[in-house]
PDB file of N, CA and C in Angstrom:
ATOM      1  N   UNK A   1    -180.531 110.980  49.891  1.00  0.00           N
ATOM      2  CA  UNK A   1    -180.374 110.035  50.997  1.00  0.00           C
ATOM      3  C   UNK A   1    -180.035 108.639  50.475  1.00  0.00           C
ATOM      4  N   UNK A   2    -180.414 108.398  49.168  1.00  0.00           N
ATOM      5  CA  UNK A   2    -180.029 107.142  48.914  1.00  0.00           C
ATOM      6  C   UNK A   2    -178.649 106.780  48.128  1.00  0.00           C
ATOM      7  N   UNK A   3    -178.167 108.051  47.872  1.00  0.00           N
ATOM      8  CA  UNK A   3    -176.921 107.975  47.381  1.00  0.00           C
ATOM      9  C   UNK A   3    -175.765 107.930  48.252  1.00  0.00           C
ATOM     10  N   UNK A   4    -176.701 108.216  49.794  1.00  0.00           N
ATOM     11  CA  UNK A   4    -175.835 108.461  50.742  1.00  0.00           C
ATOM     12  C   UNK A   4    -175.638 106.915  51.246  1.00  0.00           C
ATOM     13  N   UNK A   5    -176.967 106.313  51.530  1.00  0.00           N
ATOM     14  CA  UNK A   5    -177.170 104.457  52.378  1.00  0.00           C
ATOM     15  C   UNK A   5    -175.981 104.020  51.151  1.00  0.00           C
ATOM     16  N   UNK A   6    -176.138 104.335  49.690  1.00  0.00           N
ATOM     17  CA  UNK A   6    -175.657 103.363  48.830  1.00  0.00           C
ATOM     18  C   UNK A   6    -174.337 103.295  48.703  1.00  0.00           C
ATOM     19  N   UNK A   7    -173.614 104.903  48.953  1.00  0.00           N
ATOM     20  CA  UNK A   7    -172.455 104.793  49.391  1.00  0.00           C
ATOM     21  C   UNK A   7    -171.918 103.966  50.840  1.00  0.00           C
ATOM     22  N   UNK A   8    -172.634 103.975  51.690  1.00  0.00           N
ATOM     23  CA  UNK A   8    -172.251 103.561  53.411  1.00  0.00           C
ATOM     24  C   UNK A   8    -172.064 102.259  52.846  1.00  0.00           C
ATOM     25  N   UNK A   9    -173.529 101.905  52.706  1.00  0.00           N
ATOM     26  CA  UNK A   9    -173.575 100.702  52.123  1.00  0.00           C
ATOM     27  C   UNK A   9    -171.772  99.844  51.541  1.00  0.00           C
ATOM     28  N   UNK A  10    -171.881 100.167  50.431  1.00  0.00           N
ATOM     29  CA  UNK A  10    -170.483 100.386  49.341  1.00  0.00           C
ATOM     30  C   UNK A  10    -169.231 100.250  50.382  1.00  0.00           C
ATOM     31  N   UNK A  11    -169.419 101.380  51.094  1.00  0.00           N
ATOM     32  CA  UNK A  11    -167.482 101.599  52.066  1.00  0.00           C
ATOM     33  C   UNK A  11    -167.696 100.348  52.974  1.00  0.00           C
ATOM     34  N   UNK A  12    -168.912  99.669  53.383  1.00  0.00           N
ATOM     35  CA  UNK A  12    -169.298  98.904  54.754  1.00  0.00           C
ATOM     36  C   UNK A  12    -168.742  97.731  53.626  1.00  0.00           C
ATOM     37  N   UNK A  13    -169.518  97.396  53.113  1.00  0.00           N
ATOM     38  CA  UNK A  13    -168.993  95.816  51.980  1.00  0.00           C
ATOM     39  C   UNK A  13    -168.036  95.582  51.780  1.00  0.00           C
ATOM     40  N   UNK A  14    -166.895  96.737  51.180  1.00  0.00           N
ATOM     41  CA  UNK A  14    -165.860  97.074  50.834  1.00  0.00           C
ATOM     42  C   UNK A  14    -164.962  96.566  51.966  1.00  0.00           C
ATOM     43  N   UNK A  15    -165.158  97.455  53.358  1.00  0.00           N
ATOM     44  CA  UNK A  15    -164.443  97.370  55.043  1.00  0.00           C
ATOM     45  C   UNK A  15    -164.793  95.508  55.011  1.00  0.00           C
ATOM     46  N   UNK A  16    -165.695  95.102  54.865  1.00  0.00           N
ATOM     47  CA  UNK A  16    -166.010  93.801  55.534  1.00  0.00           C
ATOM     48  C   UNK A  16    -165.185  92.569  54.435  1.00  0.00           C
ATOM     49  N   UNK A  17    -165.378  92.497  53.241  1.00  0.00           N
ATOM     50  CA  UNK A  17    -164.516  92.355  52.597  1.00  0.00           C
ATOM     51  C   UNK A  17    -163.193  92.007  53.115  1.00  0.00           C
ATOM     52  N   UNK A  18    -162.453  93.387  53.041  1.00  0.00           N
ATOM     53  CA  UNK A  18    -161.319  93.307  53.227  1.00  0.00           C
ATOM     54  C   UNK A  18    -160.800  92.937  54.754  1.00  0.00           C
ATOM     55  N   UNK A  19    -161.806  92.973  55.729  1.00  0.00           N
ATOM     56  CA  UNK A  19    -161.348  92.392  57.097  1.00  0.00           C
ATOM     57  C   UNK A  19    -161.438  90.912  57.122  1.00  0.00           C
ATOM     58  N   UNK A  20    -162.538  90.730  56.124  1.00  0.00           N
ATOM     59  CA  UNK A  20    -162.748  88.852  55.857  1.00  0.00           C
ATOM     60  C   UNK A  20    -161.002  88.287  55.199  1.00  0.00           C
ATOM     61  N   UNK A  21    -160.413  89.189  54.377  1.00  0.00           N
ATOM     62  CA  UNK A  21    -159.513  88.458  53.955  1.00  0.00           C
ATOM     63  C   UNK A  21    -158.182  88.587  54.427  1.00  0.00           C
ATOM     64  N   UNK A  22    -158.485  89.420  55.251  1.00  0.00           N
ATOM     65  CA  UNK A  22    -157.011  89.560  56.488  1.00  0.00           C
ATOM     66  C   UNK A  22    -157.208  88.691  57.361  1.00  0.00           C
ATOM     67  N   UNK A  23    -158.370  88.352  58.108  1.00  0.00           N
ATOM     68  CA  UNK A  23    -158.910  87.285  59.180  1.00  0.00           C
ATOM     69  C   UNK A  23    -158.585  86.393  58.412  1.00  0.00           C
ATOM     70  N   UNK A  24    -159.099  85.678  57.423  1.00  0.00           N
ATOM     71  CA  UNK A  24    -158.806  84.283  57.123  1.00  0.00           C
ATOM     72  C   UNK A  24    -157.107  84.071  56.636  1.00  0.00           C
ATOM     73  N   UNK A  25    -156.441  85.243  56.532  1.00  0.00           N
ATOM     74  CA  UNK A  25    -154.827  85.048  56.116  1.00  0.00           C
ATOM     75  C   UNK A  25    -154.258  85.213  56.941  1.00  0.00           C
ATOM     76  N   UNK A  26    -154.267  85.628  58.017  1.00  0.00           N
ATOM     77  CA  UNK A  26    -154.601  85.695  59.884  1.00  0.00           C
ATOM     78  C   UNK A  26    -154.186  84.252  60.043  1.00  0.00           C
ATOM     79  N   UNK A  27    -155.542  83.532  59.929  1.00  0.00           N
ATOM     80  CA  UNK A  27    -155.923  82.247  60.759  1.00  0.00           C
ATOM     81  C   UNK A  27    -155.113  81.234  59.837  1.00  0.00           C
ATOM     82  N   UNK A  28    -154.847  81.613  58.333  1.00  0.00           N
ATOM     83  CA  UNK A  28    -154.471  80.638  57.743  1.00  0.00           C
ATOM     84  C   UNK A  28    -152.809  80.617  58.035  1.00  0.00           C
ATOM     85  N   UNK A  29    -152.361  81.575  58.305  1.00  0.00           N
ATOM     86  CA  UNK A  29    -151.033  81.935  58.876  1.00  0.00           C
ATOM     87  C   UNK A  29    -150.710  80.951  60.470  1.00  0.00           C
ATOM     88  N   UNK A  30    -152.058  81.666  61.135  1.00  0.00           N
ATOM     89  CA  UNK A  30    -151.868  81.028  62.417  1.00  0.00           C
ATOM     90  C   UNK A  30    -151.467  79.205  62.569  1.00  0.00           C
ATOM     91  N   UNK A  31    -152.807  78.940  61.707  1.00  0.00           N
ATOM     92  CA  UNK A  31    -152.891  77.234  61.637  1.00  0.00           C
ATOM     93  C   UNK A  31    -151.194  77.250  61.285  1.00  0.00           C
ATOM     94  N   UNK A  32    -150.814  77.600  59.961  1.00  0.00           N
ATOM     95  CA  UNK A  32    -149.579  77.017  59.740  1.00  0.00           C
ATOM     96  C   UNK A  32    -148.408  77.160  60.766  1.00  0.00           C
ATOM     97  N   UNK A  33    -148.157  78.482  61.529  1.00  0.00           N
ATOM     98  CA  UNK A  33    -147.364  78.585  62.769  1.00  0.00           C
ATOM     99  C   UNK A  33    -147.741  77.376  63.778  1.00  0.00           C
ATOM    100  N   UNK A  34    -148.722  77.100  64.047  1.00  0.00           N
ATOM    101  CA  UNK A  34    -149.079  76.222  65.342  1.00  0.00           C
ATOM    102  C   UNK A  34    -148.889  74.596  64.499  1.00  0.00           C
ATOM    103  N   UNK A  35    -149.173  74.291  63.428  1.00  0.00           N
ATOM    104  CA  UNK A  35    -148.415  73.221  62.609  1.00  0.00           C
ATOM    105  C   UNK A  35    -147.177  72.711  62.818  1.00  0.00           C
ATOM    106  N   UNK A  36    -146.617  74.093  62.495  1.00  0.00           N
ATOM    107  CA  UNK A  36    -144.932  73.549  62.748  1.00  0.00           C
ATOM    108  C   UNK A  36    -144.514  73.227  63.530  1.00  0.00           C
ATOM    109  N   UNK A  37    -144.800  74.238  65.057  1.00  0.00           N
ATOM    110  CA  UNK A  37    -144.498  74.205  66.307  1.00  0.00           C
ATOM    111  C   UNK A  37    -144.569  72.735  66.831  1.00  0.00           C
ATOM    112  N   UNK A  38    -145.999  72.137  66.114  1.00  0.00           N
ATOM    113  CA  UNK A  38    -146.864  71.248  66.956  1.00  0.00           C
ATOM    114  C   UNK A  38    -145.123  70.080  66.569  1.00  0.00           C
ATOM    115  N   UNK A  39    -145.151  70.441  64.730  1.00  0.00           N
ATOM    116  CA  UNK A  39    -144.099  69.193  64.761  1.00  0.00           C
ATOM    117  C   UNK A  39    -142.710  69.179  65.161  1.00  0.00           C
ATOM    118  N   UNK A  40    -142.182  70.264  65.231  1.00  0.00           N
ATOM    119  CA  UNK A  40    -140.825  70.282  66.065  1.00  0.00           C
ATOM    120  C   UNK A  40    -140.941  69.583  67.287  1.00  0.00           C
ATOM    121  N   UNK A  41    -142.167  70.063  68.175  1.00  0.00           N
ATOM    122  CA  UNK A  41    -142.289  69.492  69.715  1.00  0.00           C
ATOM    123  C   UNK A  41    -142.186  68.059  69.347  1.00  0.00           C
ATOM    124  N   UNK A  42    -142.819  67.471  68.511  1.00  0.00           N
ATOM    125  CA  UNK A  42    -143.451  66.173  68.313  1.00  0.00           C
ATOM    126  C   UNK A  42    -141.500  65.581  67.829  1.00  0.00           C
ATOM    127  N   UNK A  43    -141.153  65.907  67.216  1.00  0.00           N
ATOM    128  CA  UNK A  43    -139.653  65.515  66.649  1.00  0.00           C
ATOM    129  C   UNK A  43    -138.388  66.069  67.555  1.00  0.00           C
ATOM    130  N   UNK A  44    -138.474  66.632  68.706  1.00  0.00           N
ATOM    131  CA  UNK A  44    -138.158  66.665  70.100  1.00  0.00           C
ATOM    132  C   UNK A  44    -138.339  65.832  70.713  1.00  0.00           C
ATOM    133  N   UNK A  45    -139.601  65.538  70.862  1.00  0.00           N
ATOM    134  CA  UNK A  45    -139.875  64.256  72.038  1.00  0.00           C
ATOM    135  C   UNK A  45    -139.470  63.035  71.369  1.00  0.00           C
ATOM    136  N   UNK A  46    -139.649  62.561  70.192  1.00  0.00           N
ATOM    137  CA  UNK A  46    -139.207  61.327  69.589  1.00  0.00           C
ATOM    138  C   UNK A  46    -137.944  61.020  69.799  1.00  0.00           C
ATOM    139  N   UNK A  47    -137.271  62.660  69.275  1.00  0.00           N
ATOM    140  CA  UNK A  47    -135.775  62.399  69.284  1.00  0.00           C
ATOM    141  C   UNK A  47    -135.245  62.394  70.826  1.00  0.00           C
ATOM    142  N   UNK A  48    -135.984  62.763  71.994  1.00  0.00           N
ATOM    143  CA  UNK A  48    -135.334  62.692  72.990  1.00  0.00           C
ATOM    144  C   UNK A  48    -135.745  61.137  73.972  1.00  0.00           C
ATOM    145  N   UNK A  49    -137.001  60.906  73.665  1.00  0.00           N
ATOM    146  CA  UNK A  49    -136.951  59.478  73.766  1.00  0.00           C
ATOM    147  C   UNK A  49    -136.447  58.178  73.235  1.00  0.00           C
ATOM    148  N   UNK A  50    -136.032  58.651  72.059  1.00  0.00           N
ATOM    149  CA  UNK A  50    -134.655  57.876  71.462  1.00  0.00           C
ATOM    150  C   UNK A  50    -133.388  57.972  72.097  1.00  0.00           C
ATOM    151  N   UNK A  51    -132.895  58.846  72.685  1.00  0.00           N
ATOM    152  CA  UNK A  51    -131.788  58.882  73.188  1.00  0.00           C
ATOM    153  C   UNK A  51    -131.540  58.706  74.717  1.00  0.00           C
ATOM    154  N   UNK A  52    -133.221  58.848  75.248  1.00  0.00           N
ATOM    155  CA  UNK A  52    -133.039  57.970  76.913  1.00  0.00           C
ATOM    156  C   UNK A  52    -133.106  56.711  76.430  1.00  0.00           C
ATOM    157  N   UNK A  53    -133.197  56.220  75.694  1.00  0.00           N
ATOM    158  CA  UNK A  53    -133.644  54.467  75.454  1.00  0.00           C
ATOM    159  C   UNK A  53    -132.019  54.273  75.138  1.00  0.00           C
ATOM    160  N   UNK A  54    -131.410  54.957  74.454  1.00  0.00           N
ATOM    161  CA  UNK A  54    -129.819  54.432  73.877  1.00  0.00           C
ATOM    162  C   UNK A  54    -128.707  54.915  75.565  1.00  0.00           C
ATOM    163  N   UNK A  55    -129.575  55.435  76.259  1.00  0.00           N
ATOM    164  CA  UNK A  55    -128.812  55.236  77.375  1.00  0.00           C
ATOM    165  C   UNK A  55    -128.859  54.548  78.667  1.00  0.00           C
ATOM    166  N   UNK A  56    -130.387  53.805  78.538  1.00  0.00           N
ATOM    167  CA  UNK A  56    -130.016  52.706  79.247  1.00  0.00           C
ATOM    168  C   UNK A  56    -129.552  51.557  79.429  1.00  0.00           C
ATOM    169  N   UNK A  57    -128.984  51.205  80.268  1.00  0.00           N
ATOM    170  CA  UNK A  57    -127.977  49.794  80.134  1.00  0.00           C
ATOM    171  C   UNK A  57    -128.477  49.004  79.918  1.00  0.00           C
ATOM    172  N   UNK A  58    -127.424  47.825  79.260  1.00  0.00           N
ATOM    173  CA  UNK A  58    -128.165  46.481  78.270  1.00  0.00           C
ATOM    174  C   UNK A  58    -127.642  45.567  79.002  1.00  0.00           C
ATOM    175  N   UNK A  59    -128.822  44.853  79.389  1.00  0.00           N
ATOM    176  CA  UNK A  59    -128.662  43.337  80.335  1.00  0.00           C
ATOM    177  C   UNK A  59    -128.700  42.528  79.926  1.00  0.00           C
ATOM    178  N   UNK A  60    -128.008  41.762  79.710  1.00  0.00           N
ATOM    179  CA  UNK A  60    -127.451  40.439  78.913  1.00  0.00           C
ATOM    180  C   UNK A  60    -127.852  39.387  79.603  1.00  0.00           C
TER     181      UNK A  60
END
């Protein structure tokens, strides 16, 4: 019986392990997707509020 817990044991550590390092390459993946996104949007809006400003008329 104890060769049996020590194996479960063993495959369970092993399973948890390896789900810990897919989750965190997961999330570390995720962060970087939602990073980029965040800065394209962010270099969209700059660049498109730059170009309503160059189209409104200049009053002298």
């Amino acid at each position: 019986m104890d060769v049996c817990n020590a194996a479960l044991a063993a495959i369970l550590k092993s399973g948890l392990s390896t789900f810990a390092k897919i989750a965190n390459d997961s999330f570390k993946s995720l962060i970087s997707i939602l990073t980029e996104q965040y800065l394209s949007l962010s270099a969209t809006i700059i660049l498109s509020r730059a170009a309503s400003e160059m189209m409104q008329p200049i009053n002298c």
